[in-house]
Protein backbone atom coordinates (compact mmCIF):
# COMPACT_ATOMS: atom_id res chain seq x y z
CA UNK A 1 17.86 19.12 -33.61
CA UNK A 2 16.19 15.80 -34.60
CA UNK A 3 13.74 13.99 -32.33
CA UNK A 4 14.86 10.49 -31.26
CA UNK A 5 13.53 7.56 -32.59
CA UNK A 6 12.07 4.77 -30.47
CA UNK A 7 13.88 1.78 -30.93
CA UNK A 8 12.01 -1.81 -30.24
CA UNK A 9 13.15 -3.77 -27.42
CA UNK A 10 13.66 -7.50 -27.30
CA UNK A 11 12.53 -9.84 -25.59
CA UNK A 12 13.59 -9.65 -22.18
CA UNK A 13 14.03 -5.62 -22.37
CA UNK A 14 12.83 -1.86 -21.57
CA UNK A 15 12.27 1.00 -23.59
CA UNK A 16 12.75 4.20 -21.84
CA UNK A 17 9.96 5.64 -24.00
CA UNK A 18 7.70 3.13 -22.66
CA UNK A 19 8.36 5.41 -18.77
CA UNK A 20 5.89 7.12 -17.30
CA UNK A 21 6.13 10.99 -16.73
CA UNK A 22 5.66 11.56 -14.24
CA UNK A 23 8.22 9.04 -12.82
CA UNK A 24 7.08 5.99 -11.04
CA UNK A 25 8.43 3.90 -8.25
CA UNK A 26 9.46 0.27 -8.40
CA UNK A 27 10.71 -2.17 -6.18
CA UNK A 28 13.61 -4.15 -7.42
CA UNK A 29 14.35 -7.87 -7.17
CA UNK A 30 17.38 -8.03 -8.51
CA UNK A 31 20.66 -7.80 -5.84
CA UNK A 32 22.36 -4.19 -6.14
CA UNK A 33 25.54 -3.64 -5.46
CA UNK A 34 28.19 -0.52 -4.90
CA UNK A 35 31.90 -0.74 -4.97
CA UNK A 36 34.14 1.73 -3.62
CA UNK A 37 38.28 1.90 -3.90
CA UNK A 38 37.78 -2.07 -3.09
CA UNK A 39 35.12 -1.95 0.06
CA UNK A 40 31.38 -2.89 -0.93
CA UNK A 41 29.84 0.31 0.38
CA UNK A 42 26.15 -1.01 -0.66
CA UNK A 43 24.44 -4.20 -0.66
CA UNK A 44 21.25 -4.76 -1.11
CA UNK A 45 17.86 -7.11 -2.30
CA UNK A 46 15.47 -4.23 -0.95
CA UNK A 47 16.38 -1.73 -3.69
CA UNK A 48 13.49 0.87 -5.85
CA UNK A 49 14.40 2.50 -9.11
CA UNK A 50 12.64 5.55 -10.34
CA UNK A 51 11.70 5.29 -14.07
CA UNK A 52 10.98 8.30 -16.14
CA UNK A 53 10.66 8.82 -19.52
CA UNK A 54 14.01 8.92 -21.59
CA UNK A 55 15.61 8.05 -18.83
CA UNK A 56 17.04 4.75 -17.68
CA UNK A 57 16.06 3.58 -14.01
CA UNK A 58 17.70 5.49 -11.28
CA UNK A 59 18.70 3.46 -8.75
CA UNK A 60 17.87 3.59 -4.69
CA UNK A 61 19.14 1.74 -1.82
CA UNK A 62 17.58 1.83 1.66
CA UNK A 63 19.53 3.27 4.45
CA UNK A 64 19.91 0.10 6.55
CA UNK A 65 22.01 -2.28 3.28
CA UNK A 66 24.90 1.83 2.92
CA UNK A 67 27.80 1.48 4.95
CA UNK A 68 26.90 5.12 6.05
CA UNK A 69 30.36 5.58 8.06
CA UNK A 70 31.73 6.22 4.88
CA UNK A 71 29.11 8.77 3.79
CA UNK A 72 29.71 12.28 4.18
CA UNK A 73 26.80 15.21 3.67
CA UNK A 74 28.04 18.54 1.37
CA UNK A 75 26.68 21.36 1.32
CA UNK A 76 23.99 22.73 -1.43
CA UNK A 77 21.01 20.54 -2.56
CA UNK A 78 18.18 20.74 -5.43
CA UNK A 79 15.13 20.61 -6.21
CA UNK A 80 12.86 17.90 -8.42
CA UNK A 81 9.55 18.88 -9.35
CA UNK A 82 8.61 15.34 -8.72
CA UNK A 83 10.19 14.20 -5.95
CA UNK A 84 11.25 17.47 -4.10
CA UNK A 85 15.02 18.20 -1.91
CA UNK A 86 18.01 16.73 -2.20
CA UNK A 87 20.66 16.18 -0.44
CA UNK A 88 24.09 15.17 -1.35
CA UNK A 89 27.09 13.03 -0.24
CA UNK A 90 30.54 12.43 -0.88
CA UNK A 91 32.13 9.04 -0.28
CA UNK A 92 35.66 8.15 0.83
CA UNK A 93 37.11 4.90 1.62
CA UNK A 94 40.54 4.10 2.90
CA UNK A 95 41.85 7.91 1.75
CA UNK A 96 40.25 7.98 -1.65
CA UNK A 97 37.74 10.84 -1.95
CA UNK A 98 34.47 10.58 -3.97
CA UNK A 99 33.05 14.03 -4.02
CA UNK A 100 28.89 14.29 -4.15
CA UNK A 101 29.03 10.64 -5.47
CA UNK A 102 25.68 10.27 -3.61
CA UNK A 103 21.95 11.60 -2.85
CA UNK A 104 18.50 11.09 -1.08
CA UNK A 105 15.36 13.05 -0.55
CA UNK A 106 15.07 12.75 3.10
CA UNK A 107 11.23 13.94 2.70
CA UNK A 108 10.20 12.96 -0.54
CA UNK A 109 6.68 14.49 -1.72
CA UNK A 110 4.10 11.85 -0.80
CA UNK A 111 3.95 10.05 -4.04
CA UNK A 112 7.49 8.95 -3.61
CA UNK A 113 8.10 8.27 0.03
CA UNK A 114 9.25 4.57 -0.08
CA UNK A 115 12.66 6.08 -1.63
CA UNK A 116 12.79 8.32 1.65
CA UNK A 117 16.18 8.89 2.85
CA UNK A 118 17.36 5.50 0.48
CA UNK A 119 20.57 6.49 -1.36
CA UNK A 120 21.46 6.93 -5.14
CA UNK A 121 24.75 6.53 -6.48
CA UNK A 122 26.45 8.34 -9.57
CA UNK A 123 28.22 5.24 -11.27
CA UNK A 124 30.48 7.40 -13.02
CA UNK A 125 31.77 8.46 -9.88
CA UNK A 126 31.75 4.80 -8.01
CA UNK A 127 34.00 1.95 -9.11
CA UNK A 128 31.93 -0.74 -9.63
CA UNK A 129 27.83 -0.34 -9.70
CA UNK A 130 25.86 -3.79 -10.33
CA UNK A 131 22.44 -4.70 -10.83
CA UNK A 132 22.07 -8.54 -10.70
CA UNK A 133 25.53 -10.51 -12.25
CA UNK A 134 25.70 -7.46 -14.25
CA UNK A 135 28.39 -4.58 -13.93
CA UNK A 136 26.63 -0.83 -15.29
CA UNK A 137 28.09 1.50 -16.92
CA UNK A 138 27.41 4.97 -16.38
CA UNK A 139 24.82 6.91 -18.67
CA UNK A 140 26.59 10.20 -19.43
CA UNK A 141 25.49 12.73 -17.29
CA UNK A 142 22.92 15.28 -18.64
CA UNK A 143 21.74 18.11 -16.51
CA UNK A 144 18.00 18.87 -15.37
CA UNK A 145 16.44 22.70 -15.83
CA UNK A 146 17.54 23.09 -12.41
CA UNK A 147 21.38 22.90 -13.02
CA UNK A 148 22.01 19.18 -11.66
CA UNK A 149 23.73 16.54 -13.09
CA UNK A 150 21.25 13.33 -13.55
CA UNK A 151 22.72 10.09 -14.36
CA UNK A 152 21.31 6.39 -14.50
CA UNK A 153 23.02 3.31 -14.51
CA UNK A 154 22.84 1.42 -17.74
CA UNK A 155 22.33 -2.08 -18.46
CA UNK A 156 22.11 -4.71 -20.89
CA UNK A 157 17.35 -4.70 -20.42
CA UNK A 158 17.34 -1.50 -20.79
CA UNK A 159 16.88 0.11 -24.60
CA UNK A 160 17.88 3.72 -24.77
CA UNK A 161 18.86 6.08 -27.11
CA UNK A 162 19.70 10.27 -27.41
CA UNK A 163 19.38 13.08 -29.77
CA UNK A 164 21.33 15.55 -30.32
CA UNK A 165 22.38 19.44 -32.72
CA UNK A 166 24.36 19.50 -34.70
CA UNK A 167 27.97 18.36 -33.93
CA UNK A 168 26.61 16.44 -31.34
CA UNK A 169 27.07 12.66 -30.79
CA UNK A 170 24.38 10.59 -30.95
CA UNK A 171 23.43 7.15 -29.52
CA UNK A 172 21.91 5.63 -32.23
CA UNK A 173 21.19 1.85 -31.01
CA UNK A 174 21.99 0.36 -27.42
CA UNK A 175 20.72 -2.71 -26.93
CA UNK A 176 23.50 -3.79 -24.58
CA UNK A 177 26.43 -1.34 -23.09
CA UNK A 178 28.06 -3.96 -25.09
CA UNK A 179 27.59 -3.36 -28.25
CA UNK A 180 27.25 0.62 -28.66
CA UNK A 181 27.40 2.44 -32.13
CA UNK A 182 28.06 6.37 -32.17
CA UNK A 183 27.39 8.55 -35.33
CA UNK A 184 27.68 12.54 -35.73
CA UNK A 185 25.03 14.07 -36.80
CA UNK A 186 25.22 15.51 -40.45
């Protein structure tokens, strides 16, 4: 297995490797959006993200800006050594079924209580996911010690990139979800 490199972001960008660990908070400016089987199920200007290293931002949207009618709870939950339980949700709009699409920590250790009980969608699992004028794509979901799938929402300022054995993929440059170029490992 071969370490990933760092690349440089430009101007206007993030490196993941410049995260903290542990995570931090942020509040977002930027408008963020959630599209459903054609309903906007989240709208909001008052979003966080969580940043962690390697990562790109996780997304959170408060309670108030989640059509919550459409939210269902599921049974089972996990655990984050950061930010502690939690919960999950499934989503269904007009028929169509989006199983554990969603999640919050409904009592967040105390170093991340602004994102209590704010929601986090998987974009892989949503139709449409924006930050800004942008439209995400999801990060390929990788799965923490504790057996859950974590996935970000990727964008255009954010500069990522994975490792991987051999046989694996790797993302070697991503400097926009645009323009992404995949090598195997030799």
């Amino acid at each position: 297995m071969f370490p990933p490199l760092r690349i440089k972001p430009a101007t206007g960008q993030e490196s993941v490797w410049d995260y903290p660990r542990p995570p931090r908070v942020e509040r977002v400016s930027e408008r963020l959006r959630v599209i459903f089987n054609g309903k906007t199920v989240a709208d909001t200007v008052r979003g966080f993200r969580v940043l962690e290293t390697s990562h790109p931002p996780v997304y959170y949207l408060p309670p108030g800006d989640v059509a919550q009618a459409f939210l269902h709870t599921v049974a089972g939950c996990t655990w984050c050594e950061f930010k502690g339980q939690a919960r999950y949700w499934s989503l269904e709009v007009n028929g169509k079924l989006a199983e554990r699409t969603a999640w919050s920590y409904p009592d967040p250790s105390r170093a991340y209580s602004e994102i209590a009980g704010y929601f986090a969608f998987y974009a892989s699992r949503i139709d449409e996911c924006w930050v800004g004028d942008e439209r995400v794509q999801p990060q390929q979901a990788i799965f923490t010690e504790a057996g859950s799938p974590r996935e970000s929402w990727d964008h255009s300022k954010v500069v990522r990139q994975r490792g991987g054995g051999s046989g694996c993929r790797r993302l070697t440059a991503v400097t926009s979800y645009r323009s992404v170029k995949l090598q195997r490992w030799q």
